[in-house]
PDB file of N, CA and C in Angstrom:
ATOM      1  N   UNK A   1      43.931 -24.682  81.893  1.00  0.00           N
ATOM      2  CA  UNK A   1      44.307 -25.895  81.193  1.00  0.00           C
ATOM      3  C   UNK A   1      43.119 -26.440  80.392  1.00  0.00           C
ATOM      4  N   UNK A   2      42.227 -25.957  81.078  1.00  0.00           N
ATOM      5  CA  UNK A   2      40.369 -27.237  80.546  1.00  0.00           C
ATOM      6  C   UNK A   2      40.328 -25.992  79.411  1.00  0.00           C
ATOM      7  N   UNK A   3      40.592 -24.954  78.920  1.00  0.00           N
ATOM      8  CA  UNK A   3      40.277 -23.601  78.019  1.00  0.00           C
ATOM      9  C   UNK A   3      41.242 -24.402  76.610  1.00  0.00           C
ATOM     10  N   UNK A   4      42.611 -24.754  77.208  1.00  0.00           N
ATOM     11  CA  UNK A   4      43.770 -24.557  76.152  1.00  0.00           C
ATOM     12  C   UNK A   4      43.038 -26.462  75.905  1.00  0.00           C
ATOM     13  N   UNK A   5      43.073 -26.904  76.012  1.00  0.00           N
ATOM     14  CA  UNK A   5      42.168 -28.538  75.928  1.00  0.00           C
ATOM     15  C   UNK A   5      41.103 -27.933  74.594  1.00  0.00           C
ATOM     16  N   UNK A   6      40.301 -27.437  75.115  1.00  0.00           N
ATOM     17  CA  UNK A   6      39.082 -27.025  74.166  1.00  0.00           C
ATOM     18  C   UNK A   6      39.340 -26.247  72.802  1.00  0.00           C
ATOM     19  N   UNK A   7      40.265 -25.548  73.280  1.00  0.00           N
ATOM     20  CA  UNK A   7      40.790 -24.792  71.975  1.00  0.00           C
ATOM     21  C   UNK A   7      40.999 -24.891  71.234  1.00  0.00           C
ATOM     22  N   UNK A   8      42.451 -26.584  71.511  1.00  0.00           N
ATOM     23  CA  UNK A   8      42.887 -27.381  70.444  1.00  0.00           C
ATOM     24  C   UNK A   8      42.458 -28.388  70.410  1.00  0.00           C
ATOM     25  N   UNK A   9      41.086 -28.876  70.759  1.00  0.00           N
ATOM     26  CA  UNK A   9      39.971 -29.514  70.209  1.00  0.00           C
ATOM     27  C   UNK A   9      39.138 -29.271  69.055  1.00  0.00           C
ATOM     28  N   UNK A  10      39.141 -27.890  69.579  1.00  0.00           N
ATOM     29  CA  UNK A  10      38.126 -27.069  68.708  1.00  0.00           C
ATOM     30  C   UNK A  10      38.790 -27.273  67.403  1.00  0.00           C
ATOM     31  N   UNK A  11      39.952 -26.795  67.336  1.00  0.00           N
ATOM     32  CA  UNK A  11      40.977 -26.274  66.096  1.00  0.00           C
ATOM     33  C   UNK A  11      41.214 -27.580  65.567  1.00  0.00           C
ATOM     34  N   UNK A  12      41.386 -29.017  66.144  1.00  0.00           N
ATOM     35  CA  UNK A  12      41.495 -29.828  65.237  1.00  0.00           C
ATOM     36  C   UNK A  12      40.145 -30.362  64.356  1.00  0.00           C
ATOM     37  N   UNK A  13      39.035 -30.229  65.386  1.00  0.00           N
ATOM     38  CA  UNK A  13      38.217 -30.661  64.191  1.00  0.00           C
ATOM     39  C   UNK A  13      37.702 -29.623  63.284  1.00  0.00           C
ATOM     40  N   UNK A  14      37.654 -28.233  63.454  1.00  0.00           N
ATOM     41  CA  UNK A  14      37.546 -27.498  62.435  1.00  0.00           C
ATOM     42  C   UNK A  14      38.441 -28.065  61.381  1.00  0.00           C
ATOM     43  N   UNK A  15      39.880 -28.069  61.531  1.00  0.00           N
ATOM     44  CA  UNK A  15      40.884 -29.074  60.363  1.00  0.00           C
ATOM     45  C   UNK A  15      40.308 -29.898  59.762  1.00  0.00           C
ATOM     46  N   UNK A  16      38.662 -30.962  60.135  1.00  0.00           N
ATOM     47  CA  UNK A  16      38.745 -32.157  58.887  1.00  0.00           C
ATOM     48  C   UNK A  16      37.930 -31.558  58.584  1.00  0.00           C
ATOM     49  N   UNK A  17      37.064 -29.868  58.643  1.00  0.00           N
ATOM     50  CA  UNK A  17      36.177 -29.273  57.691  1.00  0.00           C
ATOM     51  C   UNK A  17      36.445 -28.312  57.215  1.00  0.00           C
ATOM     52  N   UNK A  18      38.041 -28.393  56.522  1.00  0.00           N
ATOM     53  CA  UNK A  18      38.671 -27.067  55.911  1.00  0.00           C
ATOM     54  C   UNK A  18      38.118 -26.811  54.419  1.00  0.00           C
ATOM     55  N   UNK A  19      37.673 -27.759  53.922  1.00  0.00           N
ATOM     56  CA  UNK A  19      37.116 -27.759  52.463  1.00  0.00           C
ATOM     57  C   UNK A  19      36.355 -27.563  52.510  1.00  0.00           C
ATOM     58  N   UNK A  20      35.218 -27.715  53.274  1.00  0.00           N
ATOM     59  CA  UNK A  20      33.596 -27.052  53.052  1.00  0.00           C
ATOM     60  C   UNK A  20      33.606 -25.740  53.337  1.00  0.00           C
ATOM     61  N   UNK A  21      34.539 -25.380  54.302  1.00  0.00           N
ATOM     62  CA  UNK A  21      34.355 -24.068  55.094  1.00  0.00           C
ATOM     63  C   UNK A  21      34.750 -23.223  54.210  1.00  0.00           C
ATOM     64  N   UNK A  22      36.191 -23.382  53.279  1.00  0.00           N
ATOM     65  CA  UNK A  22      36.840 -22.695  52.263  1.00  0.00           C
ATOM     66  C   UNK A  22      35.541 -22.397  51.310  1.00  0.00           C
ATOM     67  N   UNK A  23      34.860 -23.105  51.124  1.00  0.00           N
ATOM     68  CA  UNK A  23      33.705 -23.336  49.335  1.00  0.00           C
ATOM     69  C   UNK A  23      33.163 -21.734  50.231  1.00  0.00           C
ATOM     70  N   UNK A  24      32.648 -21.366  50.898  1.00  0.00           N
ATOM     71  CA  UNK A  24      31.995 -20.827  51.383  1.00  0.00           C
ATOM     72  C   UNK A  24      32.395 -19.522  51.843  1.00  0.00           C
ATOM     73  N   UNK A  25      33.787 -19.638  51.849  1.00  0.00           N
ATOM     74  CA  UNK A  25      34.560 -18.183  52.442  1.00  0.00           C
ATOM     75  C   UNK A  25      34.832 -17.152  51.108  1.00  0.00           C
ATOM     76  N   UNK A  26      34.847 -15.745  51.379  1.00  0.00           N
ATOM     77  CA  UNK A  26      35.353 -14.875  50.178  1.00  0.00           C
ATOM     78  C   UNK A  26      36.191 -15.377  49.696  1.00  0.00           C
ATOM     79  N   UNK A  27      36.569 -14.675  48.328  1.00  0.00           N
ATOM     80  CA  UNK A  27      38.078 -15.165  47.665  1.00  0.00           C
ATOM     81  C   UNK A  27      38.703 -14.042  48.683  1.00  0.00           C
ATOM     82  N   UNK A  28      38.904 -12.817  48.916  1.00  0.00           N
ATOM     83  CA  UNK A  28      39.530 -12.366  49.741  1.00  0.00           C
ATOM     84  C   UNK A  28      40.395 -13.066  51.516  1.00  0.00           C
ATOM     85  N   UNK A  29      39.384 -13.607  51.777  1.00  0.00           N
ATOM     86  CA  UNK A  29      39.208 -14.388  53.000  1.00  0.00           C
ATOM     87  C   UNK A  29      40.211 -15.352  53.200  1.00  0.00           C
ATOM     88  N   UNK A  30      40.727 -15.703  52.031  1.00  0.00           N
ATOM     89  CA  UNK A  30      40.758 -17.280  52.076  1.00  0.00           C
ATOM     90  C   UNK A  30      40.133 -18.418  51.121  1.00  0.00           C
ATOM     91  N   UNK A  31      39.088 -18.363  50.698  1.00  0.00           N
ATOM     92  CA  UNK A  31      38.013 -19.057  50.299  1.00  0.00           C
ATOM     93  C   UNK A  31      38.234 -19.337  48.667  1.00  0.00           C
ATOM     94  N   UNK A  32      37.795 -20.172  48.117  1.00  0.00           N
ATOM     95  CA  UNK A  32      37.991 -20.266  46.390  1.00  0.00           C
ATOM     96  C   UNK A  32      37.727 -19.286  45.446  1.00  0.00           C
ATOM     97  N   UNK A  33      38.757 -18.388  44.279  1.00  0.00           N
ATOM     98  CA  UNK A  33      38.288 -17.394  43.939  1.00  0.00           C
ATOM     99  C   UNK A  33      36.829 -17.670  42.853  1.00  0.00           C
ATOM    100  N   UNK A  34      36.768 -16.454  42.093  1.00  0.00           N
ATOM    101  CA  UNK A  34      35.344 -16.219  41.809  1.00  0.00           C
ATOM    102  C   UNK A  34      35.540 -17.038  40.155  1.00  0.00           C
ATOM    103  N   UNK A  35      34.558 -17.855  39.795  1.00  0.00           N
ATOM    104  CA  UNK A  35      34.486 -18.381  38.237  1.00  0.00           C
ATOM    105  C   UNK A  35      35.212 -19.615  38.826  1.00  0.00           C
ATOM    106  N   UNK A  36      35.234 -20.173  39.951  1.00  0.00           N
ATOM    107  CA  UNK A  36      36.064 -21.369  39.935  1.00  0.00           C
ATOM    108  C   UNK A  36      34.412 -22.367  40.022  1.00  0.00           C
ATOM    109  N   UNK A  37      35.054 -24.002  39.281  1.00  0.00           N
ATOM    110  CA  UNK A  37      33.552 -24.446  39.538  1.00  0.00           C
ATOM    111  C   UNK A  37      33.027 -25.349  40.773  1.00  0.00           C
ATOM    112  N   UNK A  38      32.235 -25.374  40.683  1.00  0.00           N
ATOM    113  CA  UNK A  38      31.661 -26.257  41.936  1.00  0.00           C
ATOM    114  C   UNK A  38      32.242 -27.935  42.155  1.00  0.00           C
ATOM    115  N   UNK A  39      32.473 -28.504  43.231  1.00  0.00           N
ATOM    116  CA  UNK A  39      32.948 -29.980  43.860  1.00  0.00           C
ATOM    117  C   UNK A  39      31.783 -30.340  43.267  1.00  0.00           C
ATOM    118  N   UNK A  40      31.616 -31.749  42.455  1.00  0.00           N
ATOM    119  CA  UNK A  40      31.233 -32.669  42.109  1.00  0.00           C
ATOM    120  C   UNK A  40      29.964 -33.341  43.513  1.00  0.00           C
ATOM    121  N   UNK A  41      29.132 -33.325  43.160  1.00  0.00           N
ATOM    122  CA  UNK A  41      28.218 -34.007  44.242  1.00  0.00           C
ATOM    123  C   UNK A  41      28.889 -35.361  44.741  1.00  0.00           C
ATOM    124  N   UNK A  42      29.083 -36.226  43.770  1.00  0.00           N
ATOM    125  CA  UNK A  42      29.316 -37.320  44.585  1.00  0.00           C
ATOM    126  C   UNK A  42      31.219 -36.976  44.327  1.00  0.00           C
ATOM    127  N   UNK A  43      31.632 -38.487  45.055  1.00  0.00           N
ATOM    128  CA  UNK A  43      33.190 -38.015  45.190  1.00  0.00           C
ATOM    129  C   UNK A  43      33.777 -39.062  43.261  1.00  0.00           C
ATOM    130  N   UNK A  44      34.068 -38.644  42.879  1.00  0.00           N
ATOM    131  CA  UNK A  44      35.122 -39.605  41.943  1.00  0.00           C
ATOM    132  C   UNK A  44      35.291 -41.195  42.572  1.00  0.00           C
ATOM    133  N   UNK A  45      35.107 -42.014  41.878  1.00  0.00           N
ATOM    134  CA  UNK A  45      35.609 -43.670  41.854  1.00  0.00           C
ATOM    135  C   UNK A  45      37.532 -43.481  41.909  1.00  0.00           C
ATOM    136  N   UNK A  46      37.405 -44.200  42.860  1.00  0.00           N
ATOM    137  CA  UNK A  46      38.979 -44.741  42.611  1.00  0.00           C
ATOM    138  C   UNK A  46      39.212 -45.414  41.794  1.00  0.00           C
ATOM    139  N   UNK A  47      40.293 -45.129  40.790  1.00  0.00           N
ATOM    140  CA  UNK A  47      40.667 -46.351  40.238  1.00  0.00           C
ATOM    141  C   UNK A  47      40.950 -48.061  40.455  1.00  0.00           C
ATOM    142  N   UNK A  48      40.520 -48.982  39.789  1.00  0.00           N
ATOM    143  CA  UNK A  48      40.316 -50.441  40.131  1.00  0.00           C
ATOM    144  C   UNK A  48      42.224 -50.687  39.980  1.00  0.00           C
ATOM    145  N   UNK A  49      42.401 -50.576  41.028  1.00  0.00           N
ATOM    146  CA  UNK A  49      44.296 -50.961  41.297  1.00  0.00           C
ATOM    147  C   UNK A  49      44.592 -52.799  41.371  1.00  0.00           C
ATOM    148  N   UNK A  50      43.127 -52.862  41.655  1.00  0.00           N
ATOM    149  CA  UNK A  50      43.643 -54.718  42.043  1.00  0.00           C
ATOM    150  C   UNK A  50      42.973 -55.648  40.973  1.00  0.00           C
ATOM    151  N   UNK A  51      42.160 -54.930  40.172  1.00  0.00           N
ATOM    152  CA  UNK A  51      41.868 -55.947  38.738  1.00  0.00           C
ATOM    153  C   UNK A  51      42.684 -56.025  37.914  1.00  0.00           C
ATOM    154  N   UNK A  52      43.172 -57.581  37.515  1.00  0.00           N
ATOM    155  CA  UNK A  52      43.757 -57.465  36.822  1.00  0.00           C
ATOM    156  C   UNK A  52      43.843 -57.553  34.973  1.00  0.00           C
ATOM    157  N   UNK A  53      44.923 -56.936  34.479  1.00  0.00           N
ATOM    158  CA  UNK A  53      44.134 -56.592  32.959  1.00  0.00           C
ATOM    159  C   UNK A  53      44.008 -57.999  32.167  1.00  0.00           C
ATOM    160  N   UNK A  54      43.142 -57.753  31.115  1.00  0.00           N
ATOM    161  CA  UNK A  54      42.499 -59.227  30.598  1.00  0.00           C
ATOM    162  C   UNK A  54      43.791 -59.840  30.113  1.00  0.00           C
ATOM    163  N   UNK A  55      43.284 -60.911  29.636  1.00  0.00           N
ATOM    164  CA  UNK A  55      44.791 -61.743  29.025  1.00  0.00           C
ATOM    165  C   UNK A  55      44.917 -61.334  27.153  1.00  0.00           C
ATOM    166  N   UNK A  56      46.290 -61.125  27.160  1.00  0.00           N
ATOM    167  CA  UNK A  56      47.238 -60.977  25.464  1.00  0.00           C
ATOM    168  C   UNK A  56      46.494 -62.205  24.409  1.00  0.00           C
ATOM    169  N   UNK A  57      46.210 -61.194  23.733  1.00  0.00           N
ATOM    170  CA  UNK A  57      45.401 -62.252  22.787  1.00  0.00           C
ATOM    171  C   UNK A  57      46.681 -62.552  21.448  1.00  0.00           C
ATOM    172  N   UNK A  58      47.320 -62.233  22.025  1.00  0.00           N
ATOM    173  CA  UNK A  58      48.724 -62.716  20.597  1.00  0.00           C
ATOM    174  C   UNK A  58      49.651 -63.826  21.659  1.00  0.00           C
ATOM    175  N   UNK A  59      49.983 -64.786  20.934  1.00  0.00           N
ATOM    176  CA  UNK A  59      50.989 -65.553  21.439  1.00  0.00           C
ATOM    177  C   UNK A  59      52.534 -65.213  22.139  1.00  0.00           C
ATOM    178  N   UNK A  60      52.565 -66.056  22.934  1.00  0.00           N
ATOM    179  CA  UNK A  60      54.756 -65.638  22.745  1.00  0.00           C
ATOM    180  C   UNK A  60      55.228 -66.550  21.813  1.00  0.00           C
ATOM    181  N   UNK A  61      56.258 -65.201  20.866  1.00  0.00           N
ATOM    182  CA  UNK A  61      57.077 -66.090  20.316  1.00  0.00           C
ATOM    183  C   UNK A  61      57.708 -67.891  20.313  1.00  0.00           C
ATOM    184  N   UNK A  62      58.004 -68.663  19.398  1.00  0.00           N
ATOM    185  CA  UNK A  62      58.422 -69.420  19.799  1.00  0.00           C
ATOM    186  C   UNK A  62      60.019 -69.629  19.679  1.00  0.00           C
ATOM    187  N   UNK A  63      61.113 -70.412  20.278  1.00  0.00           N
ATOM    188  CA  UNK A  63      62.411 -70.027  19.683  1.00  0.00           C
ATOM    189  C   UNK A  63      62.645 -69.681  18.650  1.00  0.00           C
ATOM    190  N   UNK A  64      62.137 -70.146  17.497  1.00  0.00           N
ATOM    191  CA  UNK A  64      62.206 -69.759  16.116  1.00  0.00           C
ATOM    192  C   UNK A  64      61.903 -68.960  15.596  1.00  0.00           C
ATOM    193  N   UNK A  65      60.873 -68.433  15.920  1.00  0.00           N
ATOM    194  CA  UNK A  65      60.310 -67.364  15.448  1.00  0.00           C
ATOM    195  C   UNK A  65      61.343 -65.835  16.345  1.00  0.00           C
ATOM    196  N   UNK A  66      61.553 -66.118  17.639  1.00  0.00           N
ATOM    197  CA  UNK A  66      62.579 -65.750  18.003  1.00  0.00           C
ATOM    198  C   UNK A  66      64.083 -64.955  17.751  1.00  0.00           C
ATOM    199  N   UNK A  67      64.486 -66.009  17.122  1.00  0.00           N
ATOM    200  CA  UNK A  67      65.731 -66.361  16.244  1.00  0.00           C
ATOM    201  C   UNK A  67      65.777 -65.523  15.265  1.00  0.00           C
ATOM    202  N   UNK A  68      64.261 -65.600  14.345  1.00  0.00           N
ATOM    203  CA  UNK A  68      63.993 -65.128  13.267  1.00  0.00           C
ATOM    204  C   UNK A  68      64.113 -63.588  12.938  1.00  0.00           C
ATOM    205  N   UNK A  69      63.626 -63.091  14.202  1.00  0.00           N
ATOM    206  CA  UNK A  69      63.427 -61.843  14.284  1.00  0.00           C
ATOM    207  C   UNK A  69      64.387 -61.187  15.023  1.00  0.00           C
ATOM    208  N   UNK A  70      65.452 -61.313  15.420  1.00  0.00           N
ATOM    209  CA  UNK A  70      66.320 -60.910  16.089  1.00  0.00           C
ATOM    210  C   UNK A  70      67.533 -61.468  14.826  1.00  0.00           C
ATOM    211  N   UNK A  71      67.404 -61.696  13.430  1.00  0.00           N
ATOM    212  CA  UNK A  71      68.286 -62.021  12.821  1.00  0.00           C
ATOM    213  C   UNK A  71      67.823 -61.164  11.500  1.00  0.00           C
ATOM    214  N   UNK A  72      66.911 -60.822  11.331  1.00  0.00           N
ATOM    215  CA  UNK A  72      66.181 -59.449  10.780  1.00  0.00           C
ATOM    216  C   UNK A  72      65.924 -58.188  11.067  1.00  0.00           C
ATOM    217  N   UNK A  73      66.079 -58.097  12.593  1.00  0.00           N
ATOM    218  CA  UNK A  73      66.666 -57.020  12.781  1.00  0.00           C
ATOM    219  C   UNK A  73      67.932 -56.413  13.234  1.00  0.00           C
ATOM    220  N   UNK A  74      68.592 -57.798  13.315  1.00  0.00           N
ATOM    221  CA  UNK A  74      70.242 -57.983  12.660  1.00  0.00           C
ATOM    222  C   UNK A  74      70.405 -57.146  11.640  1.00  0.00           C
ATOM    223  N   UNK A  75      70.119 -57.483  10.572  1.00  0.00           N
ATOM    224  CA  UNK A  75      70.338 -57.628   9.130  1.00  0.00           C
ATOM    225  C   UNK A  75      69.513 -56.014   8.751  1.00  0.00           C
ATOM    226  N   UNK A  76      68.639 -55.337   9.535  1.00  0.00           N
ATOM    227  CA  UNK A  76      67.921 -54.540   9.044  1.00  0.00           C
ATOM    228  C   UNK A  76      69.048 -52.909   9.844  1.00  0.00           C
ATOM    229  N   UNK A  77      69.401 -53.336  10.490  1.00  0.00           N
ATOM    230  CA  UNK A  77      70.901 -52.431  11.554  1.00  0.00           C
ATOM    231  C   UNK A  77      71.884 -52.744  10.860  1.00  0.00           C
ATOM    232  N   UNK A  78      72.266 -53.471  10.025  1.00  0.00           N
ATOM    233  CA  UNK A  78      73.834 -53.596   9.873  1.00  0.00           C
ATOM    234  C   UNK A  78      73.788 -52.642   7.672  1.00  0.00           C
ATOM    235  N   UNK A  79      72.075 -53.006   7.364  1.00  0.00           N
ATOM    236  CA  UNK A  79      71.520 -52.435   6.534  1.00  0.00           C
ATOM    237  C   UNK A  79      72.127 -50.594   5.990  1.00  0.00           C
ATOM    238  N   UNK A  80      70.904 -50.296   7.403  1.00  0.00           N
ATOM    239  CA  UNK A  80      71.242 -48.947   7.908  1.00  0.00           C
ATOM    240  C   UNK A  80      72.088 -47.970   7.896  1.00  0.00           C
ATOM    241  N   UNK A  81      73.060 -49.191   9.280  1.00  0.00           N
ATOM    242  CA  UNK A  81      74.609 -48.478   9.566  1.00  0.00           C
ATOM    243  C   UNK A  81      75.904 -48.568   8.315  1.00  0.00           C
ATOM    244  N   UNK A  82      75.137 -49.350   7.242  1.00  0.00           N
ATOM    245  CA  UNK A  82      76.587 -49.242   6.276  1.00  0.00           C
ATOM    246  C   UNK A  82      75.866 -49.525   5.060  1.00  0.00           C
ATOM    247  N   UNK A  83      75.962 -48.232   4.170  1.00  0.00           N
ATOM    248  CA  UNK A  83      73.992 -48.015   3.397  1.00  0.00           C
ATOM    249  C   UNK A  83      75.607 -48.300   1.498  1.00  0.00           C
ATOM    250  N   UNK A  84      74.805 -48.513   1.331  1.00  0.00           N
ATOM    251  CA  UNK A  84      75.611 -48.290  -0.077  1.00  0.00           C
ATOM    252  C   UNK A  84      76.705 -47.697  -0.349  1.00  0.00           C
ATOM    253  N   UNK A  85      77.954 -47.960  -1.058  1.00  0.00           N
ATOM    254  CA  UNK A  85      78.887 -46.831  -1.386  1.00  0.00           C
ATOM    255  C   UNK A  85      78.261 -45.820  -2.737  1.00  0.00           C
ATOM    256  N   UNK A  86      77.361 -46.817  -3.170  1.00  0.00           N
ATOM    257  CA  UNK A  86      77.003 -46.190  -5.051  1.00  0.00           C
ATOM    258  C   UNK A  86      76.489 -44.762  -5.373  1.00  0.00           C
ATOM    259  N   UNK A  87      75.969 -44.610  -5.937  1.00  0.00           N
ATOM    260  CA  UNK A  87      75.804 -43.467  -6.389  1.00  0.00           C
ATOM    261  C   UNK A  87      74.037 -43.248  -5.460  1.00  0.00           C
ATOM    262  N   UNK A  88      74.012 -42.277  -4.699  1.00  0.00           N
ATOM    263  CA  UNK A  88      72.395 -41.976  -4.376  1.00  0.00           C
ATOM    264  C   UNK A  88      71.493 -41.960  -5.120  1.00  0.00           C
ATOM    265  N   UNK A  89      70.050 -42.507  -5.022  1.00  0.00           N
ATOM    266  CA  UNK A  89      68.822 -42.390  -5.644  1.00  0.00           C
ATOM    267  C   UNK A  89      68.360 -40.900  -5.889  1.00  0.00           C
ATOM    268  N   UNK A  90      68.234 -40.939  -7.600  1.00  0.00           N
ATOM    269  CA  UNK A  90      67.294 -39.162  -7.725  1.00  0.00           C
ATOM    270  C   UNK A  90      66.179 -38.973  -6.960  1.00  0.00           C
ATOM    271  N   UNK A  91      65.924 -37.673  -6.096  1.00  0.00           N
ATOM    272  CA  UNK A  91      64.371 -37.601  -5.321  1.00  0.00           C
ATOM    273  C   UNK A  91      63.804 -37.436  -5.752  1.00  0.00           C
ATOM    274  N   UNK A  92      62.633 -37.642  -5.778  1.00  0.00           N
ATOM    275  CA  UNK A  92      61.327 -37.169  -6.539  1.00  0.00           C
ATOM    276  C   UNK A  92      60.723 -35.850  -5.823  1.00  0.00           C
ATOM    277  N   UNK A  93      60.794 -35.058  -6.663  1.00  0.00           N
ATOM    278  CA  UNK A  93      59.659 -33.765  -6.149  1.00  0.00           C
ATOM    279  C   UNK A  93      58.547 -34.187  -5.917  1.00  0.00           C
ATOM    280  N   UNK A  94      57.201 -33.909  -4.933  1.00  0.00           N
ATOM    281  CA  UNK A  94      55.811 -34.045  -5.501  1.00  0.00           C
ATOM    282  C   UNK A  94      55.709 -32.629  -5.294  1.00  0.00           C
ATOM    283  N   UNK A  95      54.454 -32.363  -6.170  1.00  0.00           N
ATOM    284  CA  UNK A  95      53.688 -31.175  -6.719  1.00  0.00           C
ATOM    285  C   UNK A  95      53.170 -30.381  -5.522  1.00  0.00           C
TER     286      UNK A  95
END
């Protein structure tokens, strides 16, 4: 029992040094193949998750302005969707 204890002692903490041990093993083995590059000395920064981003330097709309623009792009859709009956514009080639 005190053998099978040690064993899977052993085996778990080998587990939190599977990455160093890998850098070090053949590519055959197990280990990282060949031309791969080296872990970074120090570890990467986490990204800042809890700062928050600076403040909108443009205003909010006001109703009017609002209004305004939601009645222009009214007018710029209804444009669009129902374009002239007349005769089409000649294209211009460029050179």
């Amino acid at each position: 029992m005190a053998v099978a204890l040690l064993l899977a002692g052993a085996m778990i903490l080998a587990g939190c040094s599977g990455a160093i041990v890998t850098d070090h093993m053949p590519s055959m083995a197990g280990g990282l193949p060949e031309g791969a590059p080296q872990r970074p000395a120090d570890p990467p920064a986490y990204p800042a998750v809890h700062d928050s981003p600076p403040a909108r330097e443009s205003a909010v709309l006001t109703d009017e302005e609002q209004r305004k623009l939601e009645a222009d792009l009214a007018a710029a859709r209804q444009r669009v969707s129902n374009p002239p009956t007349g005769k089409p514009a000649a294209r211009v080639r460029n050179p």
